[in-house]
PDB file of N, CA and C in Angstrom:
ATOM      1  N   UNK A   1      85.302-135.176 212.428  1.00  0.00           N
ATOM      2  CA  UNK A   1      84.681-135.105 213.739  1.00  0.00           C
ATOM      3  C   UNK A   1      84.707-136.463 214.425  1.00  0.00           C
ATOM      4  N   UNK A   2      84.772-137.654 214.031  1.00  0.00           N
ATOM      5  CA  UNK A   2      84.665-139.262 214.166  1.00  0.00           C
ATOM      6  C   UNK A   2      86.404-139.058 215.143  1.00  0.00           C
ATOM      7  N   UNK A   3      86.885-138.741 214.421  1.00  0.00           N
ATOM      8  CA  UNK A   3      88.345-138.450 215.349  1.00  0.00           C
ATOM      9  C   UNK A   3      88.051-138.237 216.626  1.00  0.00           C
ATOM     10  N   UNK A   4      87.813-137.027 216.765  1.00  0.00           N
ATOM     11  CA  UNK A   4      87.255-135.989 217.860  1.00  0.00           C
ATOM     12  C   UNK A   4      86.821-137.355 219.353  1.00  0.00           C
ATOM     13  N   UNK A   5      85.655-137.633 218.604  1.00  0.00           N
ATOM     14  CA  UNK A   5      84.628-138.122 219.943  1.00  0.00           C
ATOM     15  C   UNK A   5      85.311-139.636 220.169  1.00  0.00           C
ATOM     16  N   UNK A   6      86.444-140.523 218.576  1.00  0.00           N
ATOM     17  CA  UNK A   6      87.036-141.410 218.956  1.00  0.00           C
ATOM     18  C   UNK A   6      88.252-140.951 220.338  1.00  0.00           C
ATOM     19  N   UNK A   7      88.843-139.872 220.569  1.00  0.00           N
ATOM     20  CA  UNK A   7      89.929-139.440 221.627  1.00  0.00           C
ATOM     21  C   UNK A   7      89.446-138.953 222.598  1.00  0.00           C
ATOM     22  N   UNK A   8      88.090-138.458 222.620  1.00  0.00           N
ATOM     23  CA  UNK A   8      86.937-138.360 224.118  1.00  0.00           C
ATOM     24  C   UNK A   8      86.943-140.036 224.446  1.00  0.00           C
ATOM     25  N   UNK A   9      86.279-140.705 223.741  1.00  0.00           N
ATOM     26  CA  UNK A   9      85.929-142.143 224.457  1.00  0.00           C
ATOM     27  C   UNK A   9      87.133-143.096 224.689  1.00  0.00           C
ATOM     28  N   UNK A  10      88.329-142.663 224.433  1.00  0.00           N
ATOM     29  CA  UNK A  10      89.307-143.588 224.662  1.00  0.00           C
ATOM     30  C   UNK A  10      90.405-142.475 225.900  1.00  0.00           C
ATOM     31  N   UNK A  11      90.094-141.315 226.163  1.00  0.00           N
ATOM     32  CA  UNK A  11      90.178-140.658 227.576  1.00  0.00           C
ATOM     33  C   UNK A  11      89.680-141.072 228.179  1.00  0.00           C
ATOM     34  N   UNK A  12      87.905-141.151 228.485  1.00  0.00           N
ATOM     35  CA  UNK A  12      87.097-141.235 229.384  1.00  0.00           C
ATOM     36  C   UNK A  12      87.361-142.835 229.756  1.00  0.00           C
ATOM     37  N   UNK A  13      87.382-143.689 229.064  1.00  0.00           N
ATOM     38  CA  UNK A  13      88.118-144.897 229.136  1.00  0.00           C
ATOM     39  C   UNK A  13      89.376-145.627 229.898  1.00  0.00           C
ATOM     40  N   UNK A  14      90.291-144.132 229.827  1.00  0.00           N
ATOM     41  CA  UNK A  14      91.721-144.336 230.218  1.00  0.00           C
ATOM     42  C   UNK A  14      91.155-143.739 232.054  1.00  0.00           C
ATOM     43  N   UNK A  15      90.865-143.054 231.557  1.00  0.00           N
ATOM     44  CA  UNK A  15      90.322-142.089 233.164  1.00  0.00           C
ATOM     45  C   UNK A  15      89.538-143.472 234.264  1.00  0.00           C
ATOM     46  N   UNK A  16      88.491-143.746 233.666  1.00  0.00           N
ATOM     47  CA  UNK A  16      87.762-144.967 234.275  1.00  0.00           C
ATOM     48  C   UNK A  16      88.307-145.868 234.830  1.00  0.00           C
ATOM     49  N   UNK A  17      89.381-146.594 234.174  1.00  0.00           N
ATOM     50  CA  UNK A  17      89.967-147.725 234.267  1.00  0.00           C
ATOM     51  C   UNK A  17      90.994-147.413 235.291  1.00  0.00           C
ATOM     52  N   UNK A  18      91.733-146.112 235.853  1.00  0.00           N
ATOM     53  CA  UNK A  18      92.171-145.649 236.435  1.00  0.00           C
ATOM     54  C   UNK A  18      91.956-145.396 237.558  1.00  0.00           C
ATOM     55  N   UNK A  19      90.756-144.774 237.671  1.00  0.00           N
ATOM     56  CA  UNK A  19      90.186-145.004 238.915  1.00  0.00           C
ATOM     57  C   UNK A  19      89.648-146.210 239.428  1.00  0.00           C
ATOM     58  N   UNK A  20      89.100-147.084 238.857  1.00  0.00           N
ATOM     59  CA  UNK A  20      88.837-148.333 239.156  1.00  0.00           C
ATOM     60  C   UNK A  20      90.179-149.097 239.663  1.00  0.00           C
ATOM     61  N   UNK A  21      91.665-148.753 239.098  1.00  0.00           N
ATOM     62  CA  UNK A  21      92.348-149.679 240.331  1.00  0.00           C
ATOM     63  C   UNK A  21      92.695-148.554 240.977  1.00  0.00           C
ATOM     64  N   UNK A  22      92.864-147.218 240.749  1.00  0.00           N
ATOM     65  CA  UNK A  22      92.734-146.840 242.654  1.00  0.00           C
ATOM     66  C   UNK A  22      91.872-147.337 243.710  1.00  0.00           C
ATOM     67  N   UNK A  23      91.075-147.219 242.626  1.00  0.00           N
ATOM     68  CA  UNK A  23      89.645-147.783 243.693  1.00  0.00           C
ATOM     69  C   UNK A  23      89.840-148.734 244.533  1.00  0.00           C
ATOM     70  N   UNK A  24      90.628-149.481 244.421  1.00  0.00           N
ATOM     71  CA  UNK A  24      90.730-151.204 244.560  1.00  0.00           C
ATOM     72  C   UNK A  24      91.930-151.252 245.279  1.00  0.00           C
ATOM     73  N   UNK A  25      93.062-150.258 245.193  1.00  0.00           N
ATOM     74  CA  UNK A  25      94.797-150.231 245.499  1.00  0.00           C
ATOM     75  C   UNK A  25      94.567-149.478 246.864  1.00  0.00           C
ATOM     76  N   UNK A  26      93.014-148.777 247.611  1.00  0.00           N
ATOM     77  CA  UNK A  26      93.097-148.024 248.604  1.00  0.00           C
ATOM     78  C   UNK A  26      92.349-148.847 249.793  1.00  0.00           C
ATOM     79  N   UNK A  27      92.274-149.563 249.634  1.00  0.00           N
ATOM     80  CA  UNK A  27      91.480-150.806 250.801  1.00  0.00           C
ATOM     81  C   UNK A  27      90.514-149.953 251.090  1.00  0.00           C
ATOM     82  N   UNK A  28      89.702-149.163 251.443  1.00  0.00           N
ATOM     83  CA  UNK A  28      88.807-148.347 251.772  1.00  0.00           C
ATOM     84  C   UNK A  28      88.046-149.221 252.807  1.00  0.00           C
ATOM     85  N   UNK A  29      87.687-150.292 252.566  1.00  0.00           N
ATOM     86  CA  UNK A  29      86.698-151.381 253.394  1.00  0.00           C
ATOM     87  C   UNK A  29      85.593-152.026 252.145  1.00  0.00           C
ATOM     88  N   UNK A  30      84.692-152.387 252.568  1.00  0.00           N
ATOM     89  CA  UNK A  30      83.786-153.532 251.831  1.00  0.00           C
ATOM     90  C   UNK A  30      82.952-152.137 251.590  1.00  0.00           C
ATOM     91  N   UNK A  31      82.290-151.534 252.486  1.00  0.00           N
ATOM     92  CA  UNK A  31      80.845-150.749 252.004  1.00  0.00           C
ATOM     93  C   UNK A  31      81.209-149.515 251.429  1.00  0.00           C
ATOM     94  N   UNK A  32      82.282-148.723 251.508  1.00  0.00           N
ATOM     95  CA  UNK A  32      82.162-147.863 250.872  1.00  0.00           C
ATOM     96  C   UNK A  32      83.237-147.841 249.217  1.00  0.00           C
ATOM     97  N   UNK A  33      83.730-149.310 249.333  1.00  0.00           N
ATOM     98  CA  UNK A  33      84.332-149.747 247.663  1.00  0.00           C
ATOM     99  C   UNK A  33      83.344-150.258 247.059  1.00  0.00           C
ATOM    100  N   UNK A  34      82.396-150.534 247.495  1.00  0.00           N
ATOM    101  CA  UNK A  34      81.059-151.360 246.785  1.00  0.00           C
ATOM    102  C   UNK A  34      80.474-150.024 245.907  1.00  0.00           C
ATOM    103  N   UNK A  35      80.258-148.926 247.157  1.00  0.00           N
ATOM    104  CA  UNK A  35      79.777-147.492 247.026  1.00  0.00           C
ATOM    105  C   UNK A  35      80.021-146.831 245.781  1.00  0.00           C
ATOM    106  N   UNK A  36      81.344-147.184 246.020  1.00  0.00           N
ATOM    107  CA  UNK A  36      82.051-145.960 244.710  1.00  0.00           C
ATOM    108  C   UNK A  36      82.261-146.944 243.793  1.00  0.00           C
ATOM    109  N   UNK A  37      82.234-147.911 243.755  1.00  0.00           N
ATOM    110  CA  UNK A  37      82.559-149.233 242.829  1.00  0.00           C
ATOM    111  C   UNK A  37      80.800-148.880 241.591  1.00  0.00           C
ATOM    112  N   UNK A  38      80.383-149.263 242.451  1.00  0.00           N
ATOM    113  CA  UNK A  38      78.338-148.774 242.486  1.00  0.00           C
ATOM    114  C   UNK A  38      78.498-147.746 240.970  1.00  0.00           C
ATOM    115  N   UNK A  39      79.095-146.644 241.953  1.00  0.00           N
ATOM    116  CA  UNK A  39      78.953-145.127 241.263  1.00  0.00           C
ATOM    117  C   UNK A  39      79.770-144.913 240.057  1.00  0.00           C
ATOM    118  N   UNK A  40      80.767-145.737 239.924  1.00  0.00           N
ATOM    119  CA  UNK A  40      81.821-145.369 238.980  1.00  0.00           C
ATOM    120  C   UNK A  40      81.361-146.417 237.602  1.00  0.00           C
ATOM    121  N   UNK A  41      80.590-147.258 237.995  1.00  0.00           N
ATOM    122  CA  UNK A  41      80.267-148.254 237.024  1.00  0.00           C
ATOM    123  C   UNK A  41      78.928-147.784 236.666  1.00  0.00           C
ATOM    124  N   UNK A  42      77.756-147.104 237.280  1.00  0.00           N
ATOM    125  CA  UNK A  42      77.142-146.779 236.588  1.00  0.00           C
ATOM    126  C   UNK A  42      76.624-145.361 236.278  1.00  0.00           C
ATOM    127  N   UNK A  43      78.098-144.378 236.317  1.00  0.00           N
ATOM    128  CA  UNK A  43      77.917-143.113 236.013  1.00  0.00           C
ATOM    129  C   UNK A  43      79.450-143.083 235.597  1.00  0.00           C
ATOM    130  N   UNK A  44      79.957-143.701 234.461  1.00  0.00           N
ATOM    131  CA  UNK A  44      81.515-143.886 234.313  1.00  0.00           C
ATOM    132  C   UNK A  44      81.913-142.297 234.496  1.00  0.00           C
ATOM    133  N   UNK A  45      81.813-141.727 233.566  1.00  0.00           N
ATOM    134  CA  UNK A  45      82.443-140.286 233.396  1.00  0.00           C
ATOM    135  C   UNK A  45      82.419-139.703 235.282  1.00  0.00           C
ATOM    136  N   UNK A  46      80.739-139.058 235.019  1.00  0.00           N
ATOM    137  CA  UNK A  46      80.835-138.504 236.038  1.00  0.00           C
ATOM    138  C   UNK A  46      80.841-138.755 237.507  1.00  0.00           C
ATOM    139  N   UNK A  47      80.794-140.126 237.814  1.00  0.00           N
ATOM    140  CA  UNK A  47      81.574-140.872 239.175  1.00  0.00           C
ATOM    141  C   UNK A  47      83.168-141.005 239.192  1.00  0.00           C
ATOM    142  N   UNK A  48      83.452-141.049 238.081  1.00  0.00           N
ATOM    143  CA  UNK A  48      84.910-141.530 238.055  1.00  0.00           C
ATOM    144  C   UNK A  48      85.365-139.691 238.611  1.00  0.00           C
ATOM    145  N   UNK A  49      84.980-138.687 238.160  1.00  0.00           N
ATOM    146  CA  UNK A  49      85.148-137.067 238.498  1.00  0.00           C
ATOM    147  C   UNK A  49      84.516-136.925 239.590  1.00  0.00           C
ATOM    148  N   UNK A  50      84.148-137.459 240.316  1.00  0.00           N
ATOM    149  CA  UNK A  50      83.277-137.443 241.779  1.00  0.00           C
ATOM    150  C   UNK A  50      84.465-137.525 242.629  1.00  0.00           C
ATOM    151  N   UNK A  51      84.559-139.088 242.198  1.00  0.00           N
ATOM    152  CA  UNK A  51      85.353-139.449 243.077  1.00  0.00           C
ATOM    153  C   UNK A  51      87.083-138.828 242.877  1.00  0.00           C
ATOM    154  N   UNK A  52      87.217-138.333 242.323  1.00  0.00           N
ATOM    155  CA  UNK A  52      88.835-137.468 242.412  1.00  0.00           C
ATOM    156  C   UNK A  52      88.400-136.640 243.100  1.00  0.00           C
ATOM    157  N   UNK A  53      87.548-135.761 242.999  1.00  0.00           N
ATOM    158  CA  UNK A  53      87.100-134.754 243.709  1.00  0.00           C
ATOM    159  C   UNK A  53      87.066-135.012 244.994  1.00  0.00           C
ATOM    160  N   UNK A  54      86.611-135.859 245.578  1.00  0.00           N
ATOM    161  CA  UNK A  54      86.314-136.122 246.983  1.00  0.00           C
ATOM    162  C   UNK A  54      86.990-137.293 247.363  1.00  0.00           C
ATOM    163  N   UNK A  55      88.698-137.459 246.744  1.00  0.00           N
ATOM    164  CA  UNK A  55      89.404-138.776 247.250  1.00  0.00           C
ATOM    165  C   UNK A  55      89.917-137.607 248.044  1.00  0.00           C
ATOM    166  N   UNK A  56      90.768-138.260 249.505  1.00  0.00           N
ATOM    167  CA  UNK A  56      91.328-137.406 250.698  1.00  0.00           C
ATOM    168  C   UNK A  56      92.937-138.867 250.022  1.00  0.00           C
ATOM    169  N   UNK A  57      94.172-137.775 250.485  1.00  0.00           N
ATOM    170  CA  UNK A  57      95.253-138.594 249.972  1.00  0.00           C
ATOM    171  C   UNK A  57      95.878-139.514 251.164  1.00  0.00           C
ATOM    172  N   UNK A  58      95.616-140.586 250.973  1.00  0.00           N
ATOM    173  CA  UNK A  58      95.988-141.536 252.018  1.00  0.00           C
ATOM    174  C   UNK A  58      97.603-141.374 252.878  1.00  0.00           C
ATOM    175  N   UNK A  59      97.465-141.547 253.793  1.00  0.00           N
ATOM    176  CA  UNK A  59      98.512-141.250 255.415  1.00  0.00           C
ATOM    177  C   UNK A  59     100.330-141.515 254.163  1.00  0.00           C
ATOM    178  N   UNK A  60     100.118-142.726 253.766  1.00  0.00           N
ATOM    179  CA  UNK A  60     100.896-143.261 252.810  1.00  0.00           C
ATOM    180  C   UNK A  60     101.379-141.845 251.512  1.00  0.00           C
ATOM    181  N   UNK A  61     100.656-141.299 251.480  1.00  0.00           N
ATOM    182  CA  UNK A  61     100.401-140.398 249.952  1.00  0.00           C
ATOM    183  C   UNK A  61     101.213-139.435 250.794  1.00  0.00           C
ATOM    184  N   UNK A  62     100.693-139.013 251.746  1.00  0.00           N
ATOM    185  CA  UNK A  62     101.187-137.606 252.492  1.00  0.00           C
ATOM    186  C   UNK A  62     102.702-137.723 252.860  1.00  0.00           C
ATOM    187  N   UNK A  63     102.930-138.931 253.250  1.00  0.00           N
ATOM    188  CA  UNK A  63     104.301-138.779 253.505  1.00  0.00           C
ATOM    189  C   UNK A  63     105.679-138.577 252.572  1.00  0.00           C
ATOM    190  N   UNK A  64     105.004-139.380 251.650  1.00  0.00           N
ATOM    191  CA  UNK A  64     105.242-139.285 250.574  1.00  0.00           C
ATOM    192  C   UNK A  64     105.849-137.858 250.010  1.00  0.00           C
ATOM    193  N   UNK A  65     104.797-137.101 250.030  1.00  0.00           N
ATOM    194  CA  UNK A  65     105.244-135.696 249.720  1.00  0.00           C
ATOM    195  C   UNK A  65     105.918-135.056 250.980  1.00  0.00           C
ATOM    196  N   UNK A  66     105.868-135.033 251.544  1.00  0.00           N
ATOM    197  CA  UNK A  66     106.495-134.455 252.987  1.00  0.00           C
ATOM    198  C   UNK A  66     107.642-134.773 252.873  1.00  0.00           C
ATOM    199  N   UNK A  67     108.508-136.306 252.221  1.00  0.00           N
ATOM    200  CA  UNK A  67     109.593-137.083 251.957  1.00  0.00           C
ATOM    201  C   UNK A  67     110.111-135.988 250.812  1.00  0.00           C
ATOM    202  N   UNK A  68     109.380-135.828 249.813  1.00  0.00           N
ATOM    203  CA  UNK A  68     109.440-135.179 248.625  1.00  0.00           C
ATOM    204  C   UNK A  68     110.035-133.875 249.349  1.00  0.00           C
ATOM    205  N   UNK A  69     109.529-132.718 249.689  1.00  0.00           N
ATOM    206  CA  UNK A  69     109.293-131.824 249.598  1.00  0.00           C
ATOM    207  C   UNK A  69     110.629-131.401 250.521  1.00  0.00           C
ATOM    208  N   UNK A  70     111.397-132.899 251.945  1.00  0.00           N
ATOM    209  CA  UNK A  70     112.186-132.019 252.524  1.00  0.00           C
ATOM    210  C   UNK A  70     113.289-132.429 251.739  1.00  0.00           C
ATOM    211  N   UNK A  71     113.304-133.565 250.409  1.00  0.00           N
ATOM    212  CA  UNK A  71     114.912-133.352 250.264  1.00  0.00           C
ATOM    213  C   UNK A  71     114.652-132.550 249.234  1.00  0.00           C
ATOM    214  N   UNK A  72     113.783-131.686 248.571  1.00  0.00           N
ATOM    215  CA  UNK A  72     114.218-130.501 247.982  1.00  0.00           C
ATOM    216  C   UNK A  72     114.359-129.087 248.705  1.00  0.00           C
ATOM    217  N   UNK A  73     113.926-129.602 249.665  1.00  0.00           N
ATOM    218  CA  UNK A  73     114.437-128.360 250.684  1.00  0.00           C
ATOM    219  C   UNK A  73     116.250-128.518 251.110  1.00  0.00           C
ATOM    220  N   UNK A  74     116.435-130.286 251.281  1.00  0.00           N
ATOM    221  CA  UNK A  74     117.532-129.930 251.955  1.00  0.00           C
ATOM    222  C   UNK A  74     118.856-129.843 250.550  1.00  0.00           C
ATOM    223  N   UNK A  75     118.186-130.394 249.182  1.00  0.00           N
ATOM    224  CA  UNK A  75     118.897-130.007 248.068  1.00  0.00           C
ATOM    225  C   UNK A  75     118.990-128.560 248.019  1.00  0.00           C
ATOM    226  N   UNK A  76     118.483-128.096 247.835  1.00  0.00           N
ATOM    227  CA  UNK A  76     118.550-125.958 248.137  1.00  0.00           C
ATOM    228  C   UNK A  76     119.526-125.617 248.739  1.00  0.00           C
ATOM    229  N   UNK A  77     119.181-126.139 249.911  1.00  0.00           N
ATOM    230  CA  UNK A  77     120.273-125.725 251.405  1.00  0.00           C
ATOM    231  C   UNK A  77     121.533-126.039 251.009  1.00  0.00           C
ATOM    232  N   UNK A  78     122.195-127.511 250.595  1.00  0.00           N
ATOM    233  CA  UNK A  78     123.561-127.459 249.750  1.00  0.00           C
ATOM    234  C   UNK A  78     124.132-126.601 249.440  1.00  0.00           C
ATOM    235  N   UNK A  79     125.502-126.227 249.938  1.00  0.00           N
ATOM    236  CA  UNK A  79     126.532-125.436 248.978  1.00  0.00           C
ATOM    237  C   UNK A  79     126.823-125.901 247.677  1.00  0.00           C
ATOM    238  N   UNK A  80     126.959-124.655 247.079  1.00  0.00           N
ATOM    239  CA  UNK A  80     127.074-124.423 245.254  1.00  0.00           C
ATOM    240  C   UNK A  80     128.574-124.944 245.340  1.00  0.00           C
ATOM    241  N   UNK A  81     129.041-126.047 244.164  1.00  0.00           N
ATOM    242  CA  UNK A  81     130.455-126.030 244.109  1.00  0.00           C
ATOM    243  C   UNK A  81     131.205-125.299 243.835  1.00  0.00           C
ATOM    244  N   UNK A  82     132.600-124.816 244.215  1.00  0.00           N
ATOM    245  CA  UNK A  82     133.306-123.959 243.537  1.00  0.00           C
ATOM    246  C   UNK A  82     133.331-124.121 241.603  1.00  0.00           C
ATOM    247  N   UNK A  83     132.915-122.504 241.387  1.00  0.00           N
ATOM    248  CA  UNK A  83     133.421-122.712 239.769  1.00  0.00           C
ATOM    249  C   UNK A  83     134.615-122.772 239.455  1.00  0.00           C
ATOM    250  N   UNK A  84     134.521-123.345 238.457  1.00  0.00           N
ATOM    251  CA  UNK A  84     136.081-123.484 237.715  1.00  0.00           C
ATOM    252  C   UNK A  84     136.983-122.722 237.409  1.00  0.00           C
TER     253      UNK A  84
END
């Protein structure tokens, strides 16, 4: 069982530390990185799950997928090569 709760605390760990440099990589401003900075440090688990929950994906993020999404659209659209 020592296994067990050692691969919970070294998740919840990996998770934390994770969000802490999103936290930090999204400029957000001074008062509301303090905020979640606040929340994530002294509710690790369940701030660090707050805040995924209620991150919105930055202008940057969206395009991102929008970039994504049309060259697999325009990969589709491609003609199949002739078979051999």
């Amino acid at each position: 069982m020592s296994l067990f709760w050692t691969l919970i605390a070294i998740l919840v760990a990996v998770i934390w530390v994770i969000t802490l440099i999103d936290l930090f990589r999204r400029h957000l401003g001074a008062g509301p990185t303090i905020g979640w900075l606040v929340l994530v440090i002294v509710l690790p688990f369940v701030g660090a799950l707050i805040y995924w929950i209620v991150r919105k994906p930055s202008t940057g993020e969206v395009q991102q997928y929008v970039d994504v999404e049309r060259e697999m659209r325009h990969e589709e659209q491609r003609p199949m090569p002739p078979a051999p």
